[in-house]
N, C-alpha and C. Protein backbone atom coordinates (compact mmCIF):
# COMPACT_ATOMS: atom_id res chain seq x y z
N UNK A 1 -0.75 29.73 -15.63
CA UNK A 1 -0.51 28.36 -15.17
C UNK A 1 1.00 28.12 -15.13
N UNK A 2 0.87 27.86 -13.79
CA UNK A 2 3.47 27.38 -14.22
C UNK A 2 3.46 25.89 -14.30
N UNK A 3 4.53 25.51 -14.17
CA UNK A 3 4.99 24.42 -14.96
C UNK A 3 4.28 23.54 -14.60
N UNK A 4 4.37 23.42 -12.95
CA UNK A 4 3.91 22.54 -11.83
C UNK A 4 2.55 21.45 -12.29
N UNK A 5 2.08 23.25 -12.67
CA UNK A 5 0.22 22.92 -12.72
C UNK A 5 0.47 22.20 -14.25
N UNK A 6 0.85 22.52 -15.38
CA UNK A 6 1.14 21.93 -16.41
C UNK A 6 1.39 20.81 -16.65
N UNK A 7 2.59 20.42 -16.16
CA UNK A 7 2.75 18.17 -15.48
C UNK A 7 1.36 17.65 -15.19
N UNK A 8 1.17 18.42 -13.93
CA UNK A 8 -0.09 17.69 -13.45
C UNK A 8 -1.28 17.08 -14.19
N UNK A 9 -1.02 18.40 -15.06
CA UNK A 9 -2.79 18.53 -15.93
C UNK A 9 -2.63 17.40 -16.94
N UNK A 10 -1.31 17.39 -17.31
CA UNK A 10 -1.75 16.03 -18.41
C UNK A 10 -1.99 14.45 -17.69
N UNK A 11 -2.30 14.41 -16.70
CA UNK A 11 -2.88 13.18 -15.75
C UNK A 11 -4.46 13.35 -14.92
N UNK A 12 -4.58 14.50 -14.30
CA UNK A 12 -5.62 14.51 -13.55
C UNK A 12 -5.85 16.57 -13.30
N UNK A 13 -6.92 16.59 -12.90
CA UNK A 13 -7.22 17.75 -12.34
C UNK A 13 -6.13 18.52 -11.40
N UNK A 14 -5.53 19.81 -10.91
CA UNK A 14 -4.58 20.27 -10.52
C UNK A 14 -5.15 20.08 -8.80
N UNK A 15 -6.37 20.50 -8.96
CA UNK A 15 -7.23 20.42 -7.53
C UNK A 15 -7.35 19.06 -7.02
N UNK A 16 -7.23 18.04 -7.13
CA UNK A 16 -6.83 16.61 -6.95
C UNK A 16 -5.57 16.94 -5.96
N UNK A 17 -4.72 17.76 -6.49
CA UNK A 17 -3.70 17.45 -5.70
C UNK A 17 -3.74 18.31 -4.46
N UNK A 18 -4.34 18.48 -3.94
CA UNK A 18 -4.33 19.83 -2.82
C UNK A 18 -3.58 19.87 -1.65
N UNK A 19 -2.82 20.01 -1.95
CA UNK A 19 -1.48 20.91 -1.08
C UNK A 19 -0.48 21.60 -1.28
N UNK A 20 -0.30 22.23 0.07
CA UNK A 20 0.32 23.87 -0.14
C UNK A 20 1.44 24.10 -1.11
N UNK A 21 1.59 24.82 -2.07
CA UNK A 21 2.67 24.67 -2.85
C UNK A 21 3.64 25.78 -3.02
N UNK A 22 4.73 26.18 -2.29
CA UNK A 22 5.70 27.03 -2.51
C UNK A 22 6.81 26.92 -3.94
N UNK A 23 7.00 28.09 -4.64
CA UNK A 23 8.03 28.15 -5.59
C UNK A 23 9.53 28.70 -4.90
N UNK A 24 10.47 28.17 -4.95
CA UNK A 24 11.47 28.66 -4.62
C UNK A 24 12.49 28.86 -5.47
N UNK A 25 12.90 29.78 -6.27
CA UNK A 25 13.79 29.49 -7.40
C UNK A 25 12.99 28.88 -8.31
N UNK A 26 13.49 27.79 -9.08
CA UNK A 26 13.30 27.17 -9.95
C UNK A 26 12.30 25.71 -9.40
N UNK A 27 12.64 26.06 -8.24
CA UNK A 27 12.00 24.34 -7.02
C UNK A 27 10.53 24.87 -6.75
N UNK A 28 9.70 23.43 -6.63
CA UNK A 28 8.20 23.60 -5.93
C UNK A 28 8.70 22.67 -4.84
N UNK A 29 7.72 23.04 -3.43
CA UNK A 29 7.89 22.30 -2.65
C UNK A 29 6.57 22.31 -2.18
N UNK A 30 6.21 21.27 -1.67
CA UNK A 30 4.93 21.23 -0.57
C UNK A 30 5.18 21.57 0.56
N UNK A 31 4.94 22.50 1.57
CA UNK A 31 5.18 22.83 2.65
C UNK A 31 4.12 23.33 3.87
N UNK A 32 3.87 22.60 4.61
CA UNK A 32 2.62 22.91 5.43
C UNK A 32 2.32 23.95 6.25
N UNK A 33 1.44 24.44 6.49
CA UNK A 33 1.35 25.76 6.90
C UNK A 33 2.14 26.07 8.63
N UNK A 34 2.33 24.59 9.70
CA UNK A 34 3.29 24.76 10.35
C UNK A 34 4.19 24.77 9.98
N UNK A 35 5.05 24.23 8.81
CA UNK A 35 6.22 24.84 8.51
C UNK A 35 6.84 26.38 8.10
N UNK A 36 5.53 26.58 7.20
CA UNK A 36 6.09 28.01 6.99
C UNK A 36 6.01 29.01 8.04
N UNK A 37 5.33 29.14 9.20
CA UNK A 37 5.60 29.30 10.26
C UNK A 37 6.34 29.39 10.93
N UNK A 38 7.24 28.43 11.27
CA UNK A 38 8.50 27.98 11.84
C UNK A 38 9.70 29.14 10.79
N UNK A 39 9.23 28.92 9.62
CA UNK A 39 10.27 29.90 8.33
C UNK A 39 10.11 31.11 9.17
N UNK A 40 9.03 31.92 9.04
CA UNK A 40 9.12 33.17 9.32
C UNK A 40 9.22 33.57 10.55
N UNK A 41 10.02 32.92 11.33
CA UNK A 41 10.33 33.28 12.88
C UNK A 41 12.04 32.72 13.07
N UNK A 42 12.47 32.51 11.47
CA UNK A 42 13.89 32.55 10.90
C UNK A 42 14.31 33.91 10.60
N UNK A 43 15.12 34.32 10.76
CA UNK A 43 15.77 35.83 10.58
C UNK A 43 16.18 35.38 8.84
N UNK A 44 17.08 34.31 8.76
CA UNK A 44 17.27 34.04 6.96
C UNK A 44 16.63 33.56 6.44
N UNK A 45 15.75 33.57 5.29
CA UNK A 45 15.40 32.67 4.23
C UNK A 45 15.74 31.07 4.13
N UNK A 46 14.90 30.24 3.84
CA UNK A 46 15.43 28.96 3.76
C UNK A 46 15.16 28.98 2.22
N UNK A 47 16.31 28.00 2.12
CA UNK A 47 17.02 27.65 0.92
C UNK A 47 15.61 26.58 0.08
N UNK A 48 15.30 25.66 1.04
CA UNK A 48 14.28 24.40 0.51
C UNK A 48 13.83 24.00 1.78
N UNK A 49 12.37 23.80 1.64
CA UNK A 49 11.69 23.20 2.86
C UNK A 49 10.34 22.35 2.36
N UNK A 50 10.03 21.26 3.15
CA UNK A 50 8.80 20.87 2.92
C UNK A 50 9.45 19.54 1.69
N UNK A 51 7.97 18.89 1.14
CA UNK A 51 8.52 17.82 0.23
C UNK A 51 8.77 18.71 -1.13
N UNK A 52 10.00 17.76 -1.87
CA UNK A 52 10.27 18.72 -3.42
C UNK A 52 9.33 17.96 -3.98
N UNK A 53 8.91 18.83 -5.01
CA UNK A 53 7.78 18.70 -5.92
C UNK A 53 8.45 18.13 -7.40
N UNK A 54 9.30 19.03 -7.81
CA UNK A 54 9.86 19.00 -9.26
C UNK A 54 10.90 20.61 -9.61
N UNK A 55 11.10 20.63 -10.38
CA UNK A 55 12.02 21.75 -10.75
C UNK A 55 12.03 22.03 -12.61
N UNK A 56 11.81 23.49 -12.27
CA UNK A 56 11.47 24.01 -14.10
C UNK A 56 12.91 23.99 -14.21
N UNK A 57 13.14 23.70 -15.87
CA UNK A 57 14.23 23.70 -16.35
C UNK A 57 13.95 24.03 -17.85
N UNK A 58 14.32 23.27 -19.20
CA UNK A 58 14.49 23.83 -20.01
C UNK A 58 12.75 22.77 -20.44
N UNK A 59 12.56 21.24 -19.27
CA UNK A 59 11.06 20.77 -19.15
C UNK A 59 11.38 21.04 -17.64
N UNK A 60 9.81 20.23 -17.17
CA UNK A 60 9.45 20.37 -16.13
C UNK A 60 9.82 19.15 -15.49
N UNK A 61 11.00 18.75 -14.37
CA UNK A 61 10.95 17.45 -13.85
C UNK A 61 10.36 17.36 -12.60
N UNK A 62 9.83 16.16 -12.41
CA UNK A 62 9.18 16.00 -11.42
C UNK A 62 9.95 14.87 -10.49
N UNK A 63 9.27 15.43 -9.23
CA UNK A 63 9.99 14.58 -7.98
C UNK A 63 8.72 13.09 -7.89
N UNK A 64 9.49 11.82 -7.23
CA UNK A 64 9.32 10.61 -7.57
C UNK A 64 7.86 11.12 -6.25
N UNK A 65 7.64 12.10 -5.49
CA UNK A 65 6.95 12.08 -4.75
C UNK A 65 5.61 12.42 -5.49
N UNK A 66 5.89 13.27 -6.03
CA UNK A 66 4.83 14.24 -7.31
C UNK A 66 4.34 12.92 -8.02
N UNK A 67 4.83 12.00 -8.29
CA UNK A 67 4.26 11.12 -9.21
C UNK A 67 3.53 10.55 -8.21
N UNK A 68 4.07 10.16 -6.95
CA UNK A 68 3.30 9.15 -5.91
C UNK A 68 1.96 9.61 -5.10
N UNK A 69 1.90 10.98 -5.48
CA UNK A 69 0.19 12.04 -5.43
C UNK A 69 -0.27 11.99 -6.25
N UNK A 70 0.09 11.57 -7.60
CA UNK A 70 -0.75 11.81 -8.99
C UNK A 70 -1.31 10.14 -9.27
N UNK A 71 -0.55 9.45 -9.03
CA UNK A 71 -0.96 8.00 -9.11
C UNK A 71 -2.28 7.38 -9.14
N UNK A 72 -2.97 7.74 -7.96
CA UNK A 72 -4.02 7.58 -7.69
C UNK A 72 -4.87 8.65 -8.47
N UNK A 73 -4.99 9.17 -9.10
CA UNK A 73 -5.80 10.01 -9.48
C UNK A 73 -5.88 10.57 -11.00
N UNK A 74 -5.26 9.65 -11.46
CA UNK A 74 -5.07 8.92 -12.62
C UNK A 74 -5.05 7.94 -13.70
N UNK A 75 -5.63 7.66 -14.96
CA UNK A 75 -5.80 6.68 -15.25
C UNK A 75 -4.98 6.70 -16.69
N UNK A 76 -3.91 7.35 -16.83
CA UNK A 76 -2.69 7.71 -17.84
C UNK A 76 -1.96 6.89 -16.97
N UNK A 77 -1.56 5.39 -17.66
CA UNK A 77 -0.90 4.36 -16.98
C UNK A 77 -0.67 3.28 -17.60
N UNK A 78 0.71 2.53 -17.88
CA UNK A 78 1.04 1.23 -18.57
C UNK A 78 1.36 0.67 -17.70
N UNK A 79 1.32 -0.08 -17.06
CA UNK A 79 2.20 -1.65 -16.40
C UNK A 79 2.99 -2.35 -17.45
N UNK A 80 4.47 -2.57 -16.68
CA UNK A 80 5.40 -3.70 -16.80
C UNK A 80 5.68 -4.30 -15.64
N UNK A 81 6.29 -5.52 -16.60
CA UNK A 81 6.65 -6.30 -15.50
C UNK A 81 8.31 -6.26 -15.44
N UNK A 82 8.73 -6.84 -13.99
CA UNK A 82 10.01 -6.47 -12.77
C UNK A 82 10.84 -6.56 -13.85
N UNK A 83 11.05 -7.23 -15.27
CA UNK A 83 12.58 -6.99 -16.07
C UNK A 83 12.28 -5.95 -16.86
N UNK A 84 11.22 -5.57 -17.54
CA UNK A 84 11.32 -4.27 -17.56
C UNK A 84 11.42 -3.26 -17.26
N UNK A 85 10.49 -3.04 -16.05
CA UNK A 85 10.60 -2.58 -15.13
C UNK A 85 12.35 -1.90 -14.83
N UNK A 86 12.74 -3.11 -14.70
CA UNK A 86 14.27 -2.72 -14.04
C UNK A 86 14.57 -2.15 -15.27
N UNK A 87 14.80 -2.19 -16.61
CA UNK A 87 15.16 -1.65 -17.73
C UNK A 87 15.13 -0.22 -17.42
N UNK A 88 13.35 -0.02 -17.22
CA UNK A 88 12.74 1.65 -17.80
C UNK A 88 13.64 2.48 -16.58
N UNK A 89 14.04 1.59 -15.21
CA UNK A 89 14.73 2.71 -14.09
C UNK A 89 16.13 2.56 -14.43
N UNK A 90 16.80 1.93 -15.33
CA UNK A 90 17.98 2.06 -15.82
C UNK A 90 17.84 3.20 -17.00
N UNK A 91 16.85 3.66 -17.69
CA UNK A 91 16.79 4.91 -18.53
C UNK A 91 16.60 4.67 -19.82
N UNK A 92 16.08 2.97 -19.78
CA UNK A 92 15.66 2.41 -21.06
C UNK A 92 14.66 2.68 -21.59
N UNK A 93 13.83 2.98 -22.86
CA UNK A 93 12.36 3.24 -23.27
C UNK A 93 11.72 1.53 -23.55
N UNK A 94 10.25 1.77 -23.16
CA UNK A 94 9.78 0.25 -22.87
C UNK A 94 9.42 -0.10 -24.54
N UNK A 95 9.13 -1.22 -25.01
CA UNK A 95 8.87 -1.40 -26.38
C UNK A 95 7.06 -1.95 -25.93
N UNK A 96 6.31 -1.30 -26.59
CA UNK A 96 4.62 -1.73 -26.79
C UNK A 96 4.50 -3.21 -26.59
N UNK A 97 5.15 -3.91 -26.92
CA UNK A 97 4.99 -5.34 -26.68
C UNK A 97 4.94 -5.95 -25.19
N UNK A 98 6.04 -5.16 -24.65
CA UNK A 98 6.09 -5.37 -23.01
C UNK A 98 5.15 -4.33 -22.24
N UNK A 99 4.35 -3.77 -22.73
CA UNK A 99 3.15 -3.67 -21.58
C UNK A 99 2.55 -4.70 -21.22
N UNK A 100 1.98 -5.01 -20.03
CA UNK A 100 1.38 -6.05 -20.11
C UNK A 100 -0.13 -5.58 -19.64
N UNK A 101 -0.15 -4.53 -19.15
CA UNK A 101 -1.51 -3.46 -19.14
C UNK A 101 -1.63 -2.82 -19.08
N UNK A 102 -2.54 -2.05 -19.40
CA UNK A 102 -2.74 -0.42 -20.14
C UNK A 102 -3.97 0.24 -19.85
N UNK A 103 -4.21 1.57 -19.53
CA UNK A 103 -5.31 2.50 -19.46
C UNK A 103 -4.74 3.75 -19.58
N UNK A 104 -4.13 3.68 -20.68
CA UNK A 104 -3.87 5.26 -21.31
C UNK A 104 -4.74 5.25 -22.78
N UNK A 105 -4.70 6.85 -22.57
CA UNK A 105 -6.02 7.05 -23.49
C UNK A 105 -5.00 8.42 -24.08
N UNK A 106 -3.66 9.01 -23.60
CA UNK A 106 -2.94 10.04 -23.85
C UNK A 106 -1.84 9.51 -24.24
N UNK A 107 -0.96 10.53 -24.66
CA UNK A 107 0.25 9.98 -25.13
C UNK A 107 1.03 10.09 -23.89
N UNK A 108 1.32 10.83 -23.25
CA UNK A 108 1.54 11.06 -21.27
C UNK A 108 1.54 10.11 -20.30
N UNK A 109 2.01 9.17 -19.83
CA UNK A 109 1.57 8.28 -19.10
C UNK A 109 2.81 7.82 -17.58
N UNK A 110 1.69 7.51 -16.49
CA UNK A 110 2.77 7.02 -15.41
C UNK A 110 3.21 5.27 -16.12
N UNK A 111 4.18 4.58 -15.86
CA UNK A 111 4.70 3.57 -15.97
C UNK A 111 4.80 2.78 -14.49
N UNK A 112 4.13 2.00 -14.70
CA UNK A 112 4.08 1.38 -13.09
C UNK A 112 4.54 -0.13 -13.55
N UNK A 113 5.21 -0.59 -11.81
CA UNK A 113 5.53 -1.80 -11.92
C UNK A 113 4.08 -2.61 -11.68
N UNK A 114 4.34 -3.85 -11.80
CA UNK A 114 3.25 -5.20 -11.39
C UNK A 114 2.46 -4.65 -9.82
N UNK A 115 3.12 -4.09 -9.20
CA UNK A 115 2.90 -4.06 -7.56
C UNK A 115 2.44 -2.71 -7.63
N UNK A 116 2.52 -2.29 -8.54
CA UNK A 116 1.39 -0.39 -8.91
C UNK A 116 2.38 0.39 -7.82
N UNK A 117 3.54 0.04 -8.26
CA UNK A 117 4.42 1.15 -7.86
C UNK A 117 5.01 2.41 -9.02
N UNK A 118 4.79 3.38 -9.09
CA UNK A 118 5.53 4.34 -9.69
C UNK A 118 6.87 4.21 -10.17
N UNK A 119 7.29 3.78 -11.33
CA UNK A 119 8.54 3.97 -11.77
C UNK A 119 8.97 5.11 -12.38
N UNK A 120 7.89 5.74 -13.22
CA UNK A 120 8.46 7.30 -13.77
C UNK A 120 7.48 7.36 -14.74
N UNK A 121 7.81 8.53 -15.79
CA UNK A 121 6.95 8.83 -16.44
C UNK A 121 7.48 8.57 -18.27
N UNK A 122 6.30 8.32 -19.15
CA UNK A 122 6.71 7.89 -20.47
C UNK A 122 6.08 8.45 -21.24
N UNK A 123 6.53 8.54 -22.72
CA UNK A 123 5.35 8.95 -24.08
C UNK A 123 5.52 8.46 -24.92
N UNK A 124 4.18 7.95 -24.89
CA UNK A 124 3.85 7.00 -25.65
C UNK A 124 3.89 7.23 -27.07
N UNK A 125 4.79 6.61 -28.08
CA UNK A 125 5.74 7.40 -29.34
C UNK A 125 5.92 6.35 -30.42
N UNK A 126 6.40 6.49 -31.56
CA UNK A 126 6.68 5.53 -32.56
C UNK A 126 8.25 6.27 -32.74
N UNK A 127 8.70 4.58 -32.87
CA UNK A 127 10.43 5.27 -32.93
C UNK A 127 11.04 3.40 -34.45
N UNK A 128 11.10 4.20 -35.11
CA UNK A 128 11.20 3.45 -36.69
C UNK A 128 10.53 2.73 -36.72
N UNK A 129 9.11 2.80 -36.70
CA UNK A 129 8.07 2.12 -37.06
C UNK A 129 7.23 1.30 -35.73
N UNK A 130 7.94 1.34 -34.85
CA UNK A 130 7.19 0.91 -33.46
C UNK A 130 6.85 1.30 -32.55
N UNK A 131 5.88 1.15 -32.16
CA UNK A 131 5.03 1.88 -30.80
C UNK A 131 6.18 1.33 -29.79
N UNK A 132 6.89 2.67 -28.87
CA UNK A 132 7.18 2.68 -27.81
C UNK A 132 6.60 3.51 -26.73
N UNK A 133 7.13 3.53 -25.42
CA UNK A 133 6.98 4.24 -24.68
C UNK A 133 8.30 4.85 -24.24
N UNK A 134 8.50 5.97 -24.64
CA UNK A 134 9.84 6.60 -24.74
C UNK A 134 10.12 7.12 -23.16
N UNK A 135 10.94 6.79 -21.79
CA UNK A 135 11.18 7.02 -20.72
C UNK A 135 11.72 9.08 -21.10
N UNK A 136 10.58 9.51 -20.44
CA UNK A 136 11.29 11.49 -19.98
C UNK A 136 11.75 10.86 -18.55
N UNK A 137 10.57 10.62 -17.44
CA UNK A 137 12.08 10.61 -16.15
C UNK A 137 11.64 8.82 -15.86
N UNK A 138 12.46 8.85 -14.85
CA UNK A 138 12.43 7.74 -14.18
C UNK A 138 13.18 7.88 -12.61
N UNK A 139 12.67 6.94 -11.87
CA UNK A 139 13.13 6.90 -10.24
C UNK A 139 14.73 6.99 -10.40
N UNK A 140 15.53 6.14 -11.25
CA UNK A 140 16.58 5.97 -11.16
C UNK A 140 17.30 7.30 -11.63
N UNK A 141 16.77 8.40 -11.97
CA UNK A 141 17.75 9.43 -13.01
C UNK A 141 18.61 9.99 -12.10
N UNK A 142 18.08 10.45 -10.94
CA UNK A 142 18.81 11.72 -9.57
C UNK A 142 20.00 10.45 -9.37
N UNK A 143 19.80 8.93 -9.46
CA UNK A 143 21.19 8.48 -9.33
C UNK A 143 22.42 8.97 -10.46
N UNK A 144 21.45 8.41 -11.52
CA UNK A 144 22.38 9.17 -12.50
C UNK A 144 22.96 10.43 -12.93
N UNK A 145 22.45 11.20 -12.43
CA UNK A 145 22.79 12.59 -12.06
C UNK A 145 23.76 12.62 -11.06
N UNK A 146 24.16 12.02 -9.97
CA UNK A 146 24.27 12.06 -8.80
C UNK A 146 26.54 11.54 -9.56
N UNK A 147 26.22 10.96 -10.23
CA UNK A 147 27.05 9.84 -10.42
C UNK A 147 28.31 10.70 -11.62
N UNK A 148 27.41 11.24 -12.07
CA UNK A 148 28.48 12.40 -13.07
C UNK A 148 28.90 13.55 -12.17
């Protein structure tokens, strides 16, 4: 099992997600079978093609797209609302009090706004005595990355 399938599994079945999945390096990409097509009638190798998935590293991060296939097919999920919300994509961890709804049954969970949009992913943790939800990624990080 690689990493890919590993993320996945702590939300839903891997087969839920069914589409084509290339490793490139360290990158997954989804790439459709006309695309790879089009590749092999390239004399060079392509670098990245198709949607990014996520990338192994020392964890597994996932692309904001990867979360937006798993969403639905999932019921590892807290809701906040828009000021938290804005917090958890600034790289803040949410405090248990500000869920305002819940159907996690794992410690793993997507974090969605009010409007069941995907903000990123959390684990659900005790940090000096209080249930949080400790932010691993969020939509906003590739800014922050971007920015150093």
């Amino acid at each position: 099992m690689n990493r890919l399938q590993e993320f996945v599994a702590k939300f839903c079945s891997y087969e839920k997600i069914s589409y084509p999945v290339e490793k490139r390096g360290r990158r997954y990409y989804s790439v459709s079978p006309e695309l790879l097509e089009v590749e092999k009638s390239i004399d060079k190798g392509s670098y990245s093609s198709g949607l990014f998935l996520g990338e192994e590293g020392k964890f597994f991060t996932p692309s904001v797209v990867l979360l937006d296939w798993i969403a639905p097919h999932t019921t590892q999920k807290v809701w906040v609302d828009e000021k938290v919300g804005w917090l958890f994509v600034c790289g803040k961890d949410v405090f248990w009090d500000s869920v305002i709804r819940k159907k996690a049954d794992d410690s793993t969970v997507l974090v969605m706004s009010e409007k069941d949009e995907v903000l990123g992913v959390g684990q659900i943790t005790r940090k000096k005595g209080k249930k949080i939800v400790l932010n691993t990624f969020d939509r906003g990080s590739f800014l922050r990355r971007e920015r150093n």
